[in-house]
Protein backbone atom coordinates (compact mmCIF):
# COMPACT_ATOMS: atom_id res chain seq x y z
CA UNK A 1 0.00 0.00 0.00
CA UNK A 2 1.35 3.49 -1.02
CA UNK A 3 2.22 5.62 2.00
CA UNK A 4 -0.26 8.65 3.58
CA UNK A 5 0.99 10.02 6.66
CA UNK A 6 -2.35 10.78 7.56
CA UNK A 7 -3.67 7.29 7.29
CA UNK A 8 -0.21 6.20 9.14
CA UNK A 9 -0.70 8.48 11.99
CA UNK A 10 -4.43 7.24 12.48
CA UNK A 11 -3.03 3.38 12.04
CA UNK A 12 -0.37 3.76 14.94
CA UNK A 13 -2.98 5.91 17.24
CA UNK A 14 -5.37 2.72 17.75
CA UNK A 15 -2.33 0.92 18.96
CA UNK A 16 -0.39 3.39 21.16
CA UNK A 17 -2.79 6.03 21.87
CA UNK A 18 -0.96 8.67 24.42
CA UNK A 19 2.75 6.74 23.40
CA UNK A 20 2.31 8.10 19.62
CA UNK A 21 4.35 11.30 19.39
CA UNK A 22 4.37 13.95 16.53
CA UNK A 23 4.80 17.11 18.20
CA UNK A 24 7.70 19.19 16.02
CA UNK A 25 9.80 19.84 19.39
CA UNK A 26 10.01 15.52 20.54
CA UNK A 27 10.29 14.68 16.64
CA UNK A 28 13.64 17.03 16.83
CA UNK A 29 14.78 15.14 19.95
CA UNK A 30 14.65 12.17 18.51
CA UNK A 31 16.02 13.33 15.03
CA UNK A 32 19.17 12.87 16.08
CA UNK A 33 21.91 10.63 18.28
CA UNK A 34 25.03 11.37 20.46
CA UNK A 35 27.31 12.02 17.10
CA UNK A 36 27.18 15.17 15.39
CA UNK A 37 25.54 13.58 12.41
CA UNK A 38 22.66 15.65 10.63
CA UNK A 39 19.74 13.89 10.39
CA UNK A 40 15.56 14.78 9.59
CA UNK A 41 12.67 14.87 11.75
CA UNK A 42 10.89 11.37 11.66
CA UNK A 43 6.72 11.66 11.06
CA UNK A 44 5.99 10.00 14.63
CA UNK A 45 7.44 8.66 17.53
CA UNK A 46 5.96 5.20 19.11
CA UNK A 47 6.97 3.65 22.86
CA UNK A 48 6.05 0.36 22.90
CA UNK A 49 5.08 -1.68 25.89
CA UNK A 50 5.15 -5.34 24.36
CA UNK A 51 6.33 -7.37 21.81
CA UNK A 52 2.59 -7.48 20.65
CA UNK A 53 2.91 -3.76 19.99
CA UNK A 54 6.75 -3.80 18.20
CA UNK A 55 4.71 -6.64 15.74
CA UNK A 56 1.96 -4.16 15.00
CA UNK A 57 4.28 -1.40 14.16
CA UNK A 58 6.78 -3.89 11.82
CA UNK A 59 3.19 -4.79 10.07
CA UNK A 60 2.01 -1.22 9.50
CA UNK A 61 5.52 -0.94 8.00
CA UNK A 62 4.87 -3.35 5.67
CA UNK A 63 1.51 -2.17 4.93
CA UNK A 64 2.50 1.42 4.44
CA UNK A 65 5.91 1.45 3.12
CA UNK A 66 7.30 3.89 5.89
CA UNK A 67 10.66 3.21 7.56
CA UNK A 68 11.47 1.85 10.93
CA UNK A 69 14.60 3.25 13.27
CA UNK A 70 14.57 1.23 16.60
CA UNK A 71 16.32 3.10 19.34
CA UNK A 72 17.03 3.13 23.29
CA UNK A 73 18.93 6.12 24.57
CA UNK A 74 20.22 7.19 21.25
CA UNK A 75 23.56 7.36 22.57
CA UNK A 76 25.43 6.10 19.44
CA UNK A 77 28.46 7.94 18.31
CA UNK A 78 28.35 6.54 14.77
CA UNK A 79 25.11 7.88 13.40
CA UNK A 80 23.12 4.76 13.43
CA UNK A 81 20.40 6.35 15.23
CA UNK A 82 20.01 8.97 13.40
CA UNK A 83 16.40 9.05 10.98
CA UNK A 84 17.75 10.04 7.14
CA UNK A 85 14.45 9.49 6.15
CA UNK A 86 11.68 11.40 6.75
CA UNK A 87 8.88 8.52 5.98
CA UNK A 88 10.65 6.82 9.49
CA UNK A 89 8.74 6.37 12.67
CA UNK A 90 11.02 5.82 15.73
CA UNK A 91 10.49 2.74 17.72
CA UNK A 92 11.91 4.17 21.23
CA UNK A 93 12.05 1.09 23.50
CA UNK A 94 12.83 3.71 26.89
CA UNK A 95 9.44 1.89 28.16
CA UNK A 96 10.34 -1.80 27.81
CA UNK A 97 12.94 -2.02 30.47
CA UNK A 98 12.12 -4.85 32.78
CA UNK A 99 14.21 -7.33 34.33
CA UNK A 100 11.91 -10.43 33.49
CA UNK A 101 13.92 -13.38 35.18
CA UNK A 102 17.61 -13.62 37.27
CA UNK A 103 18.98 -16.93 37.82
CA UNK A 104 21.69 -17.55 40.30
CA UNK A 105 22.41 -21.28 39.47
CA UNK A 106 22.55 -20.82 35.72
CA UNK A 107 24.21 -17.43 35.97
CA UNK A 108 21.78 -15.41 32.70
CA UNK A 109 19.10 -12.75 32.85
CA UNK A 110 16.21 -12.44 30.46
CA UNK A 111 15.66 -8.44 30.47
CA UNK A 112 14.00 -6.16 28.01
CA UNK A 113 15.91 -4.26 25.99
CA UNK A 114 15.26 -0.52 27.47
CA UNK A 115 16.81 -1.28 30.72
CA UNK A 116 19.92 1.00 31.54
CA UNK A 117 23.04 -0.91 31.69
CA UNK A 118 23.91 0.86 35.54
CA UNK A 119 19.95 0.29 37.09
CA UNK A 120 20.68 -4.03 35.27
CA UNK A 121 23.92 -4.23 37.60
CA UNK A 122 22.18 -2.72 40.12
CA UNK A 123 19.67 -5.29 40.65
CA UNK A 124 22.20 -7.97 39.82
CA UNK A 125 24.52 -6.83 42.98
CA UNK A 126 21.68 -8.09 44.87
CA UNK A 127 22.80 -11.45 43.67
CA UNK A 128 26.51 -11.13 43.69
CA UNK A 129 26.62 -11.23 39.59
CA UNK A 130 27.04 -8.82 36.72
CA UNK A 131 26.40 -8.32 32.98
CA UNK A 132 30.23 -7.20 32.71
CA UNK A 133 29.56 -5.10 29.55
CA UNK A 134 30.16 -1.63 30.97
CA UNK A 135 30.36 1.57 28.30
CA UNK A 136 31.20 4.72 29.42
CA UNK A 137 27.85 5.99 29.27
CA UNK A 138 26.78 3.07 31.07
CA UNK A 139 24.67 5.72 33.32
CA UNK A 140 22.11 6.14 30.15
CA UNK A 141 23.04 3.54 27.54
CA UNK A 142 20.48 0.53 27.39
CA UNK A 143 21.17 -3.19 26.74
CA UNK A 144 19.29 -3.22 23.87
CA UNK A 145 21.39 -0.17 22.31
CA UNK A 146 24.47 -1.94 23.71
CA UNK A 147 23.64 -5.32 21.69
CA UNK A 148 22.14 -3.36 18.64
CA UNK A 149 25.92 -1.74 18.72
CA UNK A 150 28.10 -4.95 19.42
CA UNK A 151 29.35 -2.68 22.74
CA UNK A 152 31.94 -2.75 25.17
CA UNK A 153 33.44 -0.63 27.39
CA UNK A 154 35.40 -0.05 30.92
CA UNK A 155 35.95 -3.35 31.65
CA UNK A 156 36.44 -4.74 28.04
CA UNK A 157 40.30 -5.26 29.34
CA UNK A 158 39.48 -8.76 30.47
CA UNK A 159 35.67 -8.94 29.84
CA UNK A 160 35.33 -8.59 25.83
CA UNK A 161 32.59 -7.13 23.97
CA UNK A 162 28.85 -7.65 24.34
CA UNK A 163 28.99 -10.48 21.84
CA UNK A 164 30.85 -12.42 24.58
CA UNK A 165 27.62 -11.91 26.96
CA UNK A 166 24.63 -12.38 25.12
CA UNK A 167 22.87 -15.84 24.92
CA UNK A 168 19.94 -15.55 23.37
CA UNK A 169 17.13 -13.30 21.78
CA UNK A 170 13.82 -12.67 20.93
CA UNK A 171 13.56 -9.81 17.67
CA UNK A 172 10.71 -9.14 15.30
CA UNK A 173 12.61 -8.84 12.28
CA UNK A 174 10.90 -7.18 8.81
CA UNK A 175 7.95 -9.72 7.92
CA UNK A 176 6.60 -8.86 11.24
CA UNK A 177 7.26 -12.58 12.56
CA UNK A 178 9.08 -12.98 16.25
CA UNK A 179 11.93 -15.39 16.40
CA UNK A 180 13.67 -16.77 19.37
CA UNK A 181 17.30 -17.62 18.93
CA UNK A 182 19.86 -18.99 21.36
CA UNK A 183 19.86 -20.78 24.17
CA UNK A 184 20.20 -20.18 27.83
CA UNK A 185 23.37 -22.24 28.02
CA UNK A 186 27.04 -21.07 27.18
CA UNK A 187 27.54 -24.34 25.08
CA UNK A 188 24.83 -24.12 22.41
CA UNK A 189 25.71 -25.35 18.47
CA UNK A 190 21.96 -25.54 17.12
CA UNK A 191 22.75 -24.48 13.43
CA UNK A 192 24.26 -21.15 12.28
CA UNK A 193 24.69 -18.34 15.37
CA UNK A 194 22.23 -15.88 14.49
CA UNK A 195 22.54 -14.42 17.70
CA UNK A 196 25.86 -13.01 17.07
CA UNK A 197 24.53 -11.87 13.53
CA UNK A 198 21.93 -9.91 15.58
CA UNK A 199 24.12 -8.24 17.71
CA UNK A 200 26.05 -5.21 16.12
CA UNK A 201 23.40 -5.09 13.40
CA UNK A 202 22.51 -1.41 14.21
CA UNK A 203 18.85 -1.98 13.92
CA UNK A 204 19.45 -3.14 10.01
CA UNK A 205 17.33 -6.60 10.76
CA UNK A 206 14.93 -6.33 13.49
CA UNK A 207 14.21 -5.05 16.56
CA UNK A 208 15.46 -7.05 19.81
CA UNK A 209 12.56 -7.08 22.45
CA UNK A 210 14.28 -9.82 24.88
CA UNK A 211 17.32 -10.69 25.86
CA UNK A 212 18.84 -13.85 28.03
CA UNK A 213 22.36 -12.15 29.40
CA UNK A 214 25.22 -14.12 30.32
CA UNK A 215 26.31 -13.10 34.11
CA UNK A 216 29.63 -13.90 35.99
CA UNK A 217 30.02 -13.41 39.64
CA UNK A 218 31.15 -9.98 41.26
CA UNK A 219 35.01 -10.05 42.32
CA UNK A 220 36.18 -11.26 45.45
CA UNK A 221 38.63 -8.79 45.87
CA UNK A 222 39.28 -5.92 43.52
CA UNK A 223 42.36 -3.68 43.63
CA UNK A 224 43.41 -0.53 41.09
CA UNK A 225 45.39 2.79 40.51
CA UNK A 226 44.99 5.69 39.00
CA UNK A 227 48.57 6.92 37.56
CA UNK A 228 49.64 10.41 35.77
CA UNK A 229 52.26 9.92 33.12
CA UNK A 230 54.07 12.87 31.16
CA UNK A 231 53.90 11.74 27.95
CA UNK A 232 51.67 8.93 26.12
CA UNK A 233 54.53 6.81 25.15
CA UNK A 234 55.21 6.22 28.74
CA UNK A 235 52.10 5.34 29.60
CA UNK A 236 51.66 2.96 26.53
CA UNK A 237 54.74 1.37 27.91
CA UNK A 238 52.99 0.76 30.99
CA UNK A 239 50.02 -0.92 29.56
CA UNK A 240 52.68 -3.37 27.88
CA UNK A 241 54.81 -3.55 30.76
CA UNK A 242 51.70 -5.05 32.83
CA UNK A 243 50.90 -7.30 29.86
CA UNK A 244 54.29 -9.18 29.70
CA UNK A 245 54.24 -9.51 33.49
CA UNK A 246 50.37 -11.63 32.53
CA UNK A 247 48.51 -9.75 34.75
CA UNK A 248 45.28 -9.50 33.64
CA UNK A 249 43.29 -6.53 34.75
CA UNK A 250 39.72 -6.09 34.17
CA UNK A 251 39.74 -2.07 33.62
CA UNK A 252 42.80 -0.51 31.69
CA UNK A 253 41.76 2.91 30.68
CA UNK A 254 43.27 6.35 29.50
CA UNK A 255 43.34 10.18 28.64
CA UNK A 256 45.61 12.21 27.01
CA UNK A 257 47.04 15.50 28.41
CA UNK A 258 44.44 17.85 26.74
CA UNK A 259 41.23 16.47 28.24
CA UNK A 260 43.40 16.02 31.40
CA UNK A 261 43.51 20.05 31.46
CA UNK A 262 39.47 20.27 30.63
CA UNK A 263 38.53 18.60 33.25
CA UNK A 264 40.70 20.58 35.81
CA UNK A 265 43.57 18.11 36.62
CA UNK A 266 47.07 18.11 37.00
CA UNK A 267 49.09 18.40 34.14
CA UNK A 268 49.69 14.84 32.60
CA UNK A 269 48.41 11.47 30.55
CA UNK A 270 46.12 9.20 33.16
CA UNK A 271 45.89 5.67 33.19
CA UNK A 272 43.35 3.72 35.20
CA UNK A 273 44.20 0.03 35.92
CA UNK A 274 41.90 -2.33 37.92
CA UNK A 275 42.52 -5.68 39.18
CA UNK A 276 39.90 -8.45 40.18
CA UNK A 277 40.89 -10.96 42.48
CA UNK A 278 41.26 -13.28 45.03
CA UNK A 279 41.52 -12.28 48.74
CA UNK A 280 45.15 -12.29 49.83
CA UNK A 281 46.68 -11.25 47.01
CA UNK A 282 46.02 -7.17 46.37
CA UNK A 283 49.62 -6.42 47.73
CA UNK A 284 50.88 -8.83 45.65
CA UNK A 285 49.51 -7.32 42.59
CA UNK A 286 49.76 -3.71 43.50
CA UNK A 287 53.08 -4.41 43.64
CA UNK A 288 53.36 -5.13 40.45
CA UNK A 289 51.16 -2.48 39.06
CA UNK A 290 53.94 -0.13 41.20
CA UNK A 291 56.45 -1.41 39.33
CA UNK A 292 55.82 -1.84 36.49
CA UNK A 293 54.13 2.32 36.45
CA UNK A 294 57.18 3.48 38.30
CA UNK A 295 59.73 1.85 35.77
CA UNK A 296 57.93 3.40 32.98
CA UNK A 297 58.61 6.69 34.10
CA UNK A 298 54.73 7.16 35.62
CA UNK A 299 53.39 8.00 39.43
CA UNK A 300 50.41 6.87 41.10
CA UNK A 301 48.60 9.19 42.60
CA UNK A 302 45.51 7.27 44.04
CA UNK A 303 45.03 3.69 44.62
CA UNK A 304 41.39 1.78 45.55
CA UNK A 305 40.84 -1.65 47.25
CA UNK A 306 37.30 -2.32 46.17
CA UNK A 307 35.47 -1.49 43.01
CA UNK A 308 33.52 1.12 45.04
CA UNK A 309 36.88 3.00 45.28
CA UNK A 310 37.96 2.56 42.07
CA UNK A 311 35.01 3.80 40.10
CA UNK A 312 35.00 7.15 41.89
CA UNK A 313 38.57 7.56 40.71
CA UNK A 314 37.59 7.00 37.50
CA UNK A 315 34.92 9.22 37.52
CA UNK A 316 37.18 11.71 34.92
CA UNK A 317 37.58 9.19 32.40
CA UNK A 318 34.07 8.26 31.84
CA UNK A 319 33.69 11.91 31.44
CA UNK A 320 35.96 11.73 27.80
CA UNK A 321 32.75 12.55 25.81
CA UNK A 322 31.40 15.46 28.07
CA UNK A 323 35.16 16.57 28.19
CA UNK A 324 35.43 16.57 24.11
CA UNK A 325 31.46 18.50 23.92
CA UNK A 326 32.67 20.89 26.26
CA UNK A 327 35.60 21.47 24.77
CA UNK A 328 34.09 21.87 21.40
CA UNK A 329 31.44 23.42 22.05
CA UNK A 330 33.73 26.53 24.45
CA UNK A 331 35.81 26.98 20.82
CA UNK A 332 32.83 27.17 18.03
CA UNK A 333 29.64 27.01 19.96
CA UNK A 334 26.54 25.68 17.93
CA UNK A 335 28.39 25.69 14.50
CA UNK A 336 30.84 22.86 15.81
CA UNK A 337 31.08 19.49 14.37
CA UNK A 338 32.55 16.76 16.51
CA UNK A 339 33.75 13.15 15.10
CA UNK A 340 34.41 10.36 17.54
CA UNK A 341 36.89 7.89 16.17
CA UNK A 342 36.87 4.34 17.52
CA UNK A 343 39.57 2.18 16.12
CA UNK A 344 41.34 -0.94 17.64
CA UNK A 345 44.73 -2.61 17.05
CA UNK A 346 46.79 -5.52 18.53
CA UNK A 347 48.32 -4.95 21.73
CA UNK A 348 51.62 -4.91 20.06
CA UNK A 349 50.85 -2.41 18.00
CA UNK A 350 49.54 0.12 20.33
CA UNK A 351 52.78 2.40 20.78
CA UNK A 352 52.51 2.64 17.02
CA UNK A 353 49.70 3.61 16.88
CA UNK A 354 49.37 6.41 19.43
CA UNK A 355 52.29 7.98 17.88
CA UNK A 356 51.33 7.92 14.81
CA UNK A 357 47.19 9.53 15.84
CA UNK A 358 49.17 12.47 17.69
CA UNK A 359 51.56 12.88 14.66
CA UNK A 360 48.19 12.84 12.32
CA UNK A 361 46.59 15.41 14.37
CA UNK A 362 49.59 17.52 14.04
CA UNK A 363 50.03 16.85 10.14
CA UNK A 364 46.25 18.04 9.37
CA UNK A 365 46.52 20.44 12.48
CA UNK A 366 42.84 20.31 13.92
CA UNK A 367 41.73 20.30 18.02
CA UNK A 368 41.88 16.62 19.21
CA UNK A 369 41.78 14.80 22.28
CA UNK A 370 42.90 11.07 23.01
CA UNK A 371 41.67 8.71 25.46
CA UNK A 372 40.10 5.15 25.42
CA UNK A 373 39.73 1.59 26.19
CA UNK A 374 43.66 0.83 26.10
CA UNK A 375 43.81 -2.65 27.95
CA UNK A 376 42.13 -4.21 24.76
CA UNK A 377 43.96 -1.62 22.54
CA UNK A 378 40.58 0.49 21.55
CA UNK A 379 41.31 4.01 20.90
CA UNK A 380 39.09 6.93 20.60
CA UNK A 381 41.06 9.92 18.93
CA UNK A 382 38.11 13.14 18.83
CA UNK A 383 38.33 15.83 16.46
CA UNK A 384 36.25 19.21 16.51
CA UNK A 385 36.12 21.93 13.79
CA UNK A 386 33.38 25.03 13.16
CA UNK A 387 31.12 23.19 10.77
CA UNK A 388 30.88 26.47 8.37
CA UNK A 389 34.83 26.63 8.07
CA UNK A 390 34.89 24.24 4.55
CA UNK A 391 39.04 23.92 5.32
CA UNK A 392 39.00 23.48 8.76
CA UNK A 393 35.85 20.41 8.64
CA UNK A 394 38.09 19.04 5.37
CA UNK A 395 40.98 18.26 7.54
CA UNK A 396 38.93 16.99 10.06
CA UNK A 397 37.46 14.43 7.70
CA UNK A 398 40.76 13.73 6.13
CA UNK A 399 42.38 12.87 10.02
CA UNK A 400 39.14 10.69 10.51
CA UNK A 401 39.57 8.79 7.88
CA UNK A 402 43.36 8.54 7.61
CA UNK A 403 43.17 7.22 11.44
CA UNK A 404 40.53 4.34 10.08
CA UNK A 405 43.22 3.51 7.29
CA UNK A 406 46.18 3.75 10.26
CA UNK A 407 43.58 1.21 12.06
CA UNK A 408 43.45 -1.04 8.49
CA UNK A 409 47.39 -1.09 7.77
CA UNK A 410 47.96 -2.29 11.84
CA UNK A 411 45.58 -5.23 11.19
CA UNK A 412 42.75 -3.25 13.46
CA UNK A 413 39.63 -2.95 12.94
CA UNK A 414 37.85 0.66 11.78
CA UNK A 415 34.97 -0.14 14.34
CA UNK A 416 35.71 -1.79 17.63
CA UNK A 417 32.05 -0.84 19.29
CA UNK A 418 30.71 2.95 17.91
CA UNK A 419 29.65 0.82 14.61
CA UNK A 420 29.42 1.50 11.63
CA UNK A 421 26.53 3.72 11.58
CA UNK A 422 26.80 6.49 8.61
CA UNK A 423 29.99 7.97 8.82
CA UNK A 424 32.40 4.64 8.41
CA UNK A 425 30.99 2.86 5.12
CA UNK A 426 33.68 3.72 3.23
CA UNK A 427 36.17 2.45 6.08
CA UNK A 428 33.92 -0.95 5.74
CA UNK A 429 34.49 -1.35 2.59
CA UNK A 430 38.28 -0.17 2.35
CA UNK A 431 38.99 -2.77 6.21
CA UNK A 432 37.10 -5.66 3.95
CA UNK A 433 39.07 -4.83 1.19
CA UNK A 434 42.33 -5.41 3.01
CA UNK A 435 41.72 -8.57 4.16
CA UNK A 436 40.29 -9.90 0.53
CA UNK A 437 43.01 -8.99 -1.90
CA UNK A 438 41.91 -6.11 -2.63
CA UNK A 439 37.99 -6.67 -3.13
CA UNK A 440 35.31 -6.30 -0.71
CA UNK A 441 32.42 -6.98 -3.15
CA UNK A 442 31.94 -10.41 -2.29
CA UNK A 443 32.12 -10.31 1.57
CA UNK A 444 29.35 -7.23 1.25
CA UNK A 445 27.41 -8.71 -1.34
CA UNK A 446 27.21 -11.71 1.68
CA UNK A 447 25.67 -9.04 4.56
CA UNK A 448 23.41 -7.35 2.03
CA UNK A 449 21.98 -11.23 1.26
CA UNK A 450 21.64 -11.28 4.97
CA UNK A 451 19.78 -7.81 5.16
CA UNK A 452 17.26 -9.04 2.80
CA UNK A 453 16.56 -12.38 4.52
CA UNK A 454 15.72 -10.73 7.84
CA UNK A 455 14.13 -7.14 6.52
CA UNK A 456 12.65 -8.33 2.87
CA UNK A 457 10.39 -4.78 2.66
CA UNK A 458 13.93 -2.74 3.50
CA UNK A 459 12.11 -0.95 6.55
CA UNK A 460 15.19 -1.44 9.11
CA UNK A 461 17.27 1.36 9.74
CA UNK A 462 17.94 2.50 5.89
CA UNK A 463 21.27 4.21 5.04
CA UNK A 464 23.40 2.59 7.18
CA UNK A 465 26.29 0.27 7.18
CA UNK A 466 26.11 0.05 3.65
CA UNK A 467 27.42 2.53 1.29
């Protein structure tokens, strides 16, 4: 059926009544995510409450021929949840954000996808677990944005991604039919894993309305540091220095000198390393850490004995986005345009790496801050330039993308958990490339096959991944 927004507007108010939004000041809120990507004003805004109600809106799609971007806290820094379209309705899952079932014994969760990451780990405390996927907006992101992003985060050091936590799903995907896939067992080999092709989709193939979470216990004993360096290569060393000794921390974490001085502290490079372990041997390890900081030319300046401690000393690096906005936003004001890079290399690569993002930033000579995930070698490098300056947002675009090739030629990745969203197709196609002699047709021809399988009507999320 041709589209009408009329006749959609009067379709979706029988089924969400006062959740149906199209007032011009919420459609802007939600016309947008956390990256500075431009996007439209969708024609409405739906909440549902139930999987019953995602179905009805997937159908309507169908019927209508409007487009369909699901989001939770629209925290992405890659674009991918930001409408391009203006025949989209948002799906906004804020209001399905129960915790339907905890197990103890079997160590999983079945939650809804709108639950926040910090209230989920809340709850868990209660029964000595976690869901170790922690980003840094962990405060406002929601598990179902986490999976739709392939996430990680603070404690990605030891923990991994969310692909390493995620056990099973429920998703309507685009012929409006719910599938259940998974199993609520870590050992499960039932056919292909189309759980882990769910997860870092960016909304391309369905909408997830349930999700069973794999959980693992709260530390016995936790110990960690907070260290000032005065230079990056020093600290780099660090990281590697704790590395060869095999200690294996859970948080490794850093900032660079410049959002060091926006947030008001002492002149330097911070690194953040945390510990979990068993009782009896924190001096053991702290030891080490001391060490190993001291003979790399570093200081620590605060140390913690239980994660309590420890994540109010790293209270300023969880702050590396409000730091780079605030930044930003002090030199141009509204005309500023702010790219977050997320790249990853090898551990062995990392000094390379660093030096080579500062030297870039000098070359094209733009504002940038540094900081990041460095205990699984995930870097976020931020640039900022006055979006009507044509030179100034050139060289921007040129660092970006010259840091995704620095990513490519380390064997990295261009996308370690931002995604792909808008703003890195071209570094998809150019990483796949790489790795295929030189062609990347075949290996995207293979995900757009997959695209069509799960979203035949092409109503999911259009204009992303995919260039």
């Amino acid at each position: 059926m041709s589209q009408n927004k009329g006749d959609v507007i009067k379709e979706l108010e029988t089924v969400f009544r006062d959740r149906l939004f199209t007032e011009p000041h919420i459609l802007a809120l939600y016309s947008h995510d956390a990256s500075s990507e431009v996007g439209v004003k969708p024609m409405a805004v739906v909440q549902p409450v139930s999987v019953d109600e995602v179905v009805r809106v997937v159908k309507l799609a169908i019927d209508y021929g409007f487009k369909i971007v699901p989001v939770g806290s629209s925290t992405s820094l890659s674009g991918n949840a930001t409408p391009k379209l203006e025949n989209t309705v948002i799906v906004s899952l804020e209001r399905m954000n129960s915790i339907i079932e905890v197990s103890d014994i079997d160590w999983y969760a079945r939650v809804q996808p709108g639950i926040k990451v910090d209230e989920l780990n809340l709850e868990l405390m209660g029964y000595g677990l976690q869901w170790p996927v922690d980003p840094a907006s962990s405060k406002t992101a929601t598990v179902g944005g986490v999976i739709s992003n392939g996430g990680g985060g603070m404690r990605g050091a030891k923990y991994g991604p969310a692909s390493h936590w995620v056990l099973g799903l429920e998703a309507v995907i685009g012929t409006g039919d719910v599938i259940r896939v998974g199993c609520r067992t870590v050992k499960c080999r039932e056919g292909y894993n189309l759980v882990q092709v769910f997860i870092g989709s960016e909304g391309t193939l369905g909408i997830v309305t349930e999700a069973t979470l794999r959980l693992t216990p709260l530390p016995e004993s936790f110990v960690g540091v907070m260290a000032r360096f005065g230079n990056a290569e020093s600290l780099v060393d660090a990281v590697i220095r704790v590395r060869r000794d095999k200690l294996w921390p859970m948080v490794t974490e850093f900032i660079d000198d410049i959002t060091a001085q926006i947030l008001n502290l002492e002149p330097g490079y911070y690194l953040w390393i945390g510990v979990d372990t068993y009782t009896g041997s924190e001096q053991q390890i702290l030891s080490k850490l001391s060490a190993d900081i001291s003979s790399s030319g570093g200081e620590i300046i605060s140390k913690a004995s239980t994660w309590q401690e420890f994540s109010k000393i790293l209270e300023p690096r969880r702050m590396l986005y409000s730091a780079t906005l605030k930044a930003a936003f002090n030199d141009y004001g509204t005309d500023v345009f702010v790219a977050f890079e997320d790249v990853a290399v090898p551990m062995s690569k990392l000094p390379e790496a660093v030096r080579e993002i500062q030297s870039l930033g000098k070359k094209y000579n733009v504002k940038m801050n540094l900081g990041g995930h460095i205990g699984d070698g995930n870097l976020h490098p931020s640039v900022w330039a006055r979006r009507s300056d044509r030179d100034e947002m050139d060289r921007v675009l040129r660092f970006f993308e010259d840091v995704g090739k620095l990513a490519i030629r380390l064997s990295g990745t261009v996308s370690a958990e931002h995604g792909i969203g808008t703003q890195k197709r071209g570094l998809l196609r150019e990483a796949i490339s790489s790795r295929n002699g030189g062609n990347s047709d075949m290996v995207i021809g293979l995900m757009k096959g997959i695209k069509r399988i799960f979203d035949p009507h092409g109503i999911f999320n259009p204009g992303k991944i995919f260039d």
